[in-house]
N, C-alpha and C. Protein backbone atom coordinates (compact mmCIF):
# COMPACT_ATOMS: atom_id res chain seq x y z
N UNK A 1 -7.86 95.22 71.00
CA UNK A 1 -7.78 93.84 71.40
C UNK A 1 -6.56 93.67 72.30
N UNK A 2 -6.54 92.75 73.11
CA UNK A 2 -7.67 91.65 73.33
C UNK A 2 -8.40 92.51 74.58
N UNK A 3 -9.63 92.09 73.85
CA UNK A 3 -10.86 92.28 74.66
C UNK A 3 -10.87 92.48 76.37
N UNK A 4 -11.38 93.12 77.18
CA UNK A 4 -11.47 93.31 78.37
C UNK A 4 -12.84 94.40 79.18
N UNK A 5 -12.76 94.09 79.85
CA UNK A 5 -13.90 95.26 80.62
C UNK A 5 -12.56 95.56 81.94
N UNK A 6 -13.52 96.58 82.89
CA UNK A 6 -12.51 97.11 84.12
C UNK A 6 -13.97 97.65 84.53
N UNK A 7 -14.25 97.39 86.36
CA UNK A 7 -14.97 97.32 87.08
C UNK A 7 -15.01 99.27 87.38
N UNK A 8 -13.80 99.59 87.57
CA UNK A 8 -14.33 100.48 87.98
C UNK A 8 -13.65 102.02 87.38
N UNK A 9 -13.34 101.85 85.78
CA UNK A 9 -12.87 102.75 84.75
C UNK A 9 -13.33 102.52 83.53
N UNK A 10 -13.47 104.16 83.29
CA UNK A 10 -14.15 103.88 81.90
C UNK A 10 -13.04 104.21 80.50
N UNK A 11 -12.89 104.18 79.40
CA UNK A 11 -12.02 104.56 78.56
C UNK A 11 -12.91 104.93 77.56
N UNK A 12 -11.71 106.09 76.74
CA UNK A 12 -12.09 107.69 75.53
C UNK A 12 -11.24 106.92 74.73
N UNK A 13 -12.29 106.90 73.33
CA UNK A 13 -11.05 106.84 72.15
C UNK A 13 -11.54 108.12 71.14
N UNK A 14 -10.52 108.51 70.56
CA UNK A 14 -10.83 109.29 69.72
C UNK A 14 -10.09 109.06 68.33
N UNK A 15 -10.12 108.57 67.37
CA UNK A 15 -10.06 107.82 66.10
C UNK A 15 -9.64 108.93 65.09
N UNK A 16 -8.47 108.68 64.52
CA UNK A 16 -8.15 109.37 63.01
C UNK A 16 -7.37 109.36 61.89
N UNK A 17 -7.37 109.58 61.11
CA UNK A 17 -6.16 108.96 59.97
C UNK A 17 -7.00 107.76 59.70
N UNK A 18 -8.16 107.66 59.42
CA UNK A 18 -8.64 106.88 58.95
C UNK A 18 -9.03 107.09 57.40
N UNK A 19 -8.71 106.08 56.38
CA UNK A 19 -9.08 106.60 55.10
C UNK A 19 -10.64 106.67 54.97
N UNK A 20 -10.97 107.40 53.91
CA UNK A 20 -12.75 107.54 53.37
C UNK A 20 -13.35 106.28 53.22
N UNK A 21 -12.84 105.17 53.03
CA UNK A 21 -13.66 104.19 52.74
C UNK A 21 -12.86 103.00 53.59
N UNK A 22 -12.54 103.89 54.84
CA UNK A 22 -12.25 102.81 55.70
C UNK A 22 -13.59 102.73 57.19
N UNK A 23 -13.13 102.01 57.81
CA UNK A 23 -13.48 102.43 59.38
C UNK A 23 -13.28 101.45 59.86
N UNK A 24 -13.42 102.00 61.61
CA UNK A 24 -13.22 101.00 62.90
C UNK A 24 -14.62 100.16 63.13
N UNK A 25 -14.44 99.30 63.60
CA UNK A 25 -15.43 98.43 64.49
C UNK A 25 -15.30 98.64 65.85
N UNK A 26 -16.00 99.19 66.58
CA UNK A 26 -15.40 99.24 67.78
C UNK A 26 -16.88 98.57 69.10
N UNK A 27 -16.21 97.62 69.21
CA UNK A 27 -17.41 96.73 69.79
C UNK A 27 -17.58 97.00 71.57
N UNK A 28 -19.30 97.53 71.86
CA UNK A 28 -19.19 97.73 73.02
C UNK A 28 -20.20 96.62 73.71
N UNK A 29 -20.54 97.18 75.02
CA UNK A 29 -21.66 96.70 75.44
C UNK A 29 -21.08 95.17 76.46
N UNK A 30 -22.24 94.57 76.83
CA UNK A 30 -21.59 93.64 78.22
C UNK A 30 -21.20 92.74 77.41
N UNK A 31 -20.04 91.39 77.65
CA UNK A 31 -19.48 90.49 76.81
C UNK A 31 -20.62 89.67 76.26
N UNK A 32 -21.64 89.57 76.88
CA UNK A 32 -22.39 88.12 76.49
C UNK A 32 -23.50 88.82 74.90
N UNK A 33 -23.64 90.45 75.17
CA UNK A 33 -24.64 90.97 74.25
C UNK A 33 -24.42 92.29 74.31
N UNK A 34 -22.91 92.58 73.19
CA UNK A 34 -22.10 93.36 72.40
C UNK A 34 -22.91 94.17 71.54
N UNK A 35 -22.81 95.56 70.91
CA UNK A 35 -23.33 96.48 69.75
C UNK A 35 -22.33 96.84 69.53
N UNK A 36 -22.42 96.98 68.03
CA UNK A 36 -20.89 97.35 67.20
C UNK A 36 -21.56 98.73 66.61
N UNK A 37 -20.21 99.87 66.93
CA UNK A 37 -19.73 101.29 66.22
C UNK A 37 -19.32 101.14 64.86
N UNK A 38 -19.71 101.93 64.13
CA UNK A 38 -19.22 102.03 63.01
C UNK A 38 -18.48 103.26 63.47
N UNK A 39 -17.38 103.45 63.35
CA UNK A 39 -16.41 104.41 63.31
C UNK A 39 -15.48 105.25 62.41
N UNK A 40 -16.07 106.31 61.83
CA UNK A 40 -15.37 106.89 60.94
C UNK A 40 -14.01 108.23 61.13
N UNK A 41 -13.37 108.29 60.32
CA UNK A 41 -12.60 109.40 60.96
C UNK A 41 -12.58 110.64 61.92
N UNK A 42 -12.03 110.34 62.89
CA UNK A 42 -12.32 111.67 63.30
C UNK A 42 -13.44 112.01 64.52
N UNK A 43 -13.70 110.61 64.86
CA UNK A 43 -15.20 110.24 65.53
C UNK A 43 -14.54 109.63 67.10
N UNK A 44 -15.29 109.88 68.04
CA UNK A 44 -14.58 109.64 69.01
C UNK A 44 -15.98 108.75 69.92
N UNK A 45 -15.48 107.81 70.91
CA UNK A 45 -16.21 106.52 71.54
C UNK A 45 -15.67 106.46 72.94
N UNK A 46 -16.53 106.96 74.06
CA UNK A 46 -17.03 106.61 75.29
C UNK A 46 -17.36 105.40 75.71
N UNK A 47 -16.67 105.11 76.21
CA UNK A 47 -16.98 103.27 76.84
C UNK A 47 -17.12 103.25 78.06
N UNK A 48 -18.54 102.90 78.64
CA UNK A 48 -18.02 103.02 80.62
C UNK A 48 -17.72 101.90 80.91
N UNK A 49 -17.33 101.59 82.21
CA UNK A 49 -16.59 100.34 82.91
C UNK A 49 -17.43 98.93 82.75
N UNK A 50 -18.63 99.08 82.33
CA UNK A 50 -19.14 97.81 82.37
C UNK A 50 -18.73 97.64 81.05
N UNK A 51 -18.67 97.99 79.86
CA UNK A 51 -18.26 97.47 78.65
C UNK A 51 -17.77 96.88 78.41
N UNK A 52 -17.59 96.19 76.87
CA UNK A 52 -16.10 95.43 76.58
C UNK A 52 -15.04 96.53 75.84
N UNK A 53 -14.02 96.40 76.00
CA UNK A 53 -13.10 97.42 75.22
C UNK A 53 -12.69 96.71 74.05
N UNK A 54 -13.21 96.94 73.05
CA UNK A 54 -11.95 96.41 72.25
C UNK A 54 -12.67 97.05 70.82
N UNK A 55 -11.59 96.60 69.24
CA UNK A 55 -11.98 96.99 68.08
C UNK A 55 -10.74 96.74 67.40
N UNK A 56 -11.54 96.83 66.05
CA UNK A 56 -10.90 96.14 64.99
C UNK A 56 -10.90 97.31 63.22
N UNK A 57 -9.95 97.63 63.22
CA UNK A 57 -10.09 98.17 61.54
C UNK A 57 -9.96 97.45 60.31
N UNK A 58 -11.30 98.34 59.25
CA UNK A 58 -10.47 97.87 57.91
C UNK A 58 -9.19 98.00 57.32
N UNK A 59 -8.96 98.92 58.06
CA UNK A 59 -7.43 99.79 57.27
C UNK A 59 -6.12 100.43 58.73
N UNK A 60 -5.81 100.88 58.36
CA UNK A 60 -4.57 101.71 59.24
C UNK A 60 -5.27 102.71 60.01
N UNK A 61 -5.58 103.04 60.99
CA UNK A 61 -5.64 104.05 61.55
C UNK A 61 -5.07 104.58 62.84
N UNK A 62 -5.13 105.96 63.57
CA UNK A 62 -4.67 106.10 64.51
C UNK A 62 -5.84 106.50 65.74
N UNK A 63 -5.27 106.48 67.14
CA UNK A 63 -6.03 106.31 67.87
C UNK A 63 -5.62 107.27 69.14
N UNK A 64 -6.65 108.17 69.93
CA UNK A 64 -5.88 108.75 71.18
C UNK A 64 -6.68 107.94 72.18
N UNK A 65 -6.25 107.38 73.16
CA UNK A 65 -6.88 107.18 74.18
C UNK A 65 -6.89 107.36 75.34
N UNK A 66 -7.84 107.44 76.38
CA UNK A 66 -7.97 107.68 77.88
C UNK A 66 -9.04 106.91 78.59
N UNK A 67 -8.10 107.14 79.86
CA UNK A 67 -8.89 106.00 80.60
C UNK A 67 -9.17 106.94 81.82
N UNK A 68 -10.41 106.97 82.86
CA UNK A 68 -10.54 107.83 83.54
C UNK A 68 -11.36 106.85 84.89
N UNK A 69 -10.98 107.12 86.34
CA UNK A 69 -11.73 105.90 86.74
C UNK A 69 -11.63 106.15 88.43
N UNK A 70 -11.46 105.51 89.13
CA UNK A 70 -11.51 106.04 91.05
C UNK A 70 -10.00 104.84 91.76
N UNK A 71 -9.57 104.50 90.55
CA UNK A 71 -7.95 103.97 91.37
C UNK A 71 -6.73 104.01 90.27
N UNK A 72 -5.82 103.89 91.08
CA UNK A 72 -4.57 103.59 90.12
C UNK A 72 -3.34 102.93 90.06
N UNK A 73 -4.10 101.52 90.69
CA UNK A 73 -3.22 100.30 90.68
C UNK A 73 -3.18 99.80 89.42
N UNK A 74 -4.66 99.67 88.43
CA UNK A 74 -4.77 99.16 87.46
C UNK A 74 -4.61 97.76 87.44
N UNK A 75 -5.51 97.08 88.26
CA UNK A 75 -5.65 95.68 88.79
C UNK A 75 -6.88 95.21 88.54
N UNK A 76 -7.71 96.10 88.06
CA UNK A 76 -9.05 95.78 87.87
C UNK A 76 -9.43 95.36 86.57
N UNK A 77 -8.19 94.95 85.38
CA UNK A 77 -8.97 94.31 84.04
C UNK A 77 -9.10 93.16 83.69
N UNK A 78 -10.20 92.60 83.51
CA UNK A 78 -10.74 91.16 83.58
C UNK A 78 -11.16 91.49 81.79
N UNK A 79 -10.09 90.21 81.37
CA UNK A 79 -10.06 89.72 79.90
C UNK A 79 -11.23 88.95 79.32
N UNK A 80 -11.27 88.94 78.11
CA UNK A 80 -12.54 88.26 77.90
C UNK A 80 -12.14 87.69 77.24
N UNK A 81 -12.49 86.41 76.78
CA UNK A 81 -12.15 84.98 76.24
C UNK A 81 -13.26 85.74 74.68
N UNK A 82 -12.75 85.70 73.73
CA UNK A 82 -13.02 85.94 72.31
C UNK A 82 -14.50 84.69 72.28
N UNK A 83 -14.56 83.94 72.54
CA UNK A 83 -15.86 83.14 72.48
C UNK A 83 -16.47 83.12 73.33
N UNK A 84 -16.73 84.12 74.27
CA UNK A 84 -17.61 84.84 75.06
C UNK A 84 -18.48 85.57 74.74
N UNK A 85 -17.58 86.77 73.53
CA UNK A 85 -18.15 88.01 72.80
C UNK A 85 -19.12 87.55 72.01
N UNK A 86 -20.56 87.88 72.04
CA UNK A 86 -21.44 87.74 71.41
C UNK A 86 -22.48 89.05 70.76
């Protein structure tokens, strides 16, 4: 959080230190009509540029991430208003 897409980069998460009876939410897909990850330890999530980025845990966990894309001003992330996400 907070929520965003980027036109022309995509972002890697790779998730761990998550307890057994925890997990991530990790919500993708275009803002208006989102599908949610269940994410368990150790599990890693591909997001391309049209997506929304974002997610939420039950518990503590840790996270590696990357972003991979064709510039590197990093001018291209357009936020999403939380009552957008559907």
């Amino acid at each position: 959080m907070p929520a965003h897409t980027h036109d022309r980069r995509m972002e890697a998460y790779l998730y761990f230190d998550i307890a057994p009876e925890a997990f991530v939410l990790h919500l993708m897909g275009r803002p208006e009509a989102t599908r949610h990850l269940v994410v368990r330890n150790e599990q890693a999530v591909l997001s391309p540029p049209w997506s929304v980025h974002c997610g939420a845990g039950t518990g503590a966990y840790s996270f590696v991430w990357s972003m991979a894309g064709d510039n590197q001003s990093f001018t291209d992330m357009d936020m999403v208003p939380m009552g957008a996400i559907r």
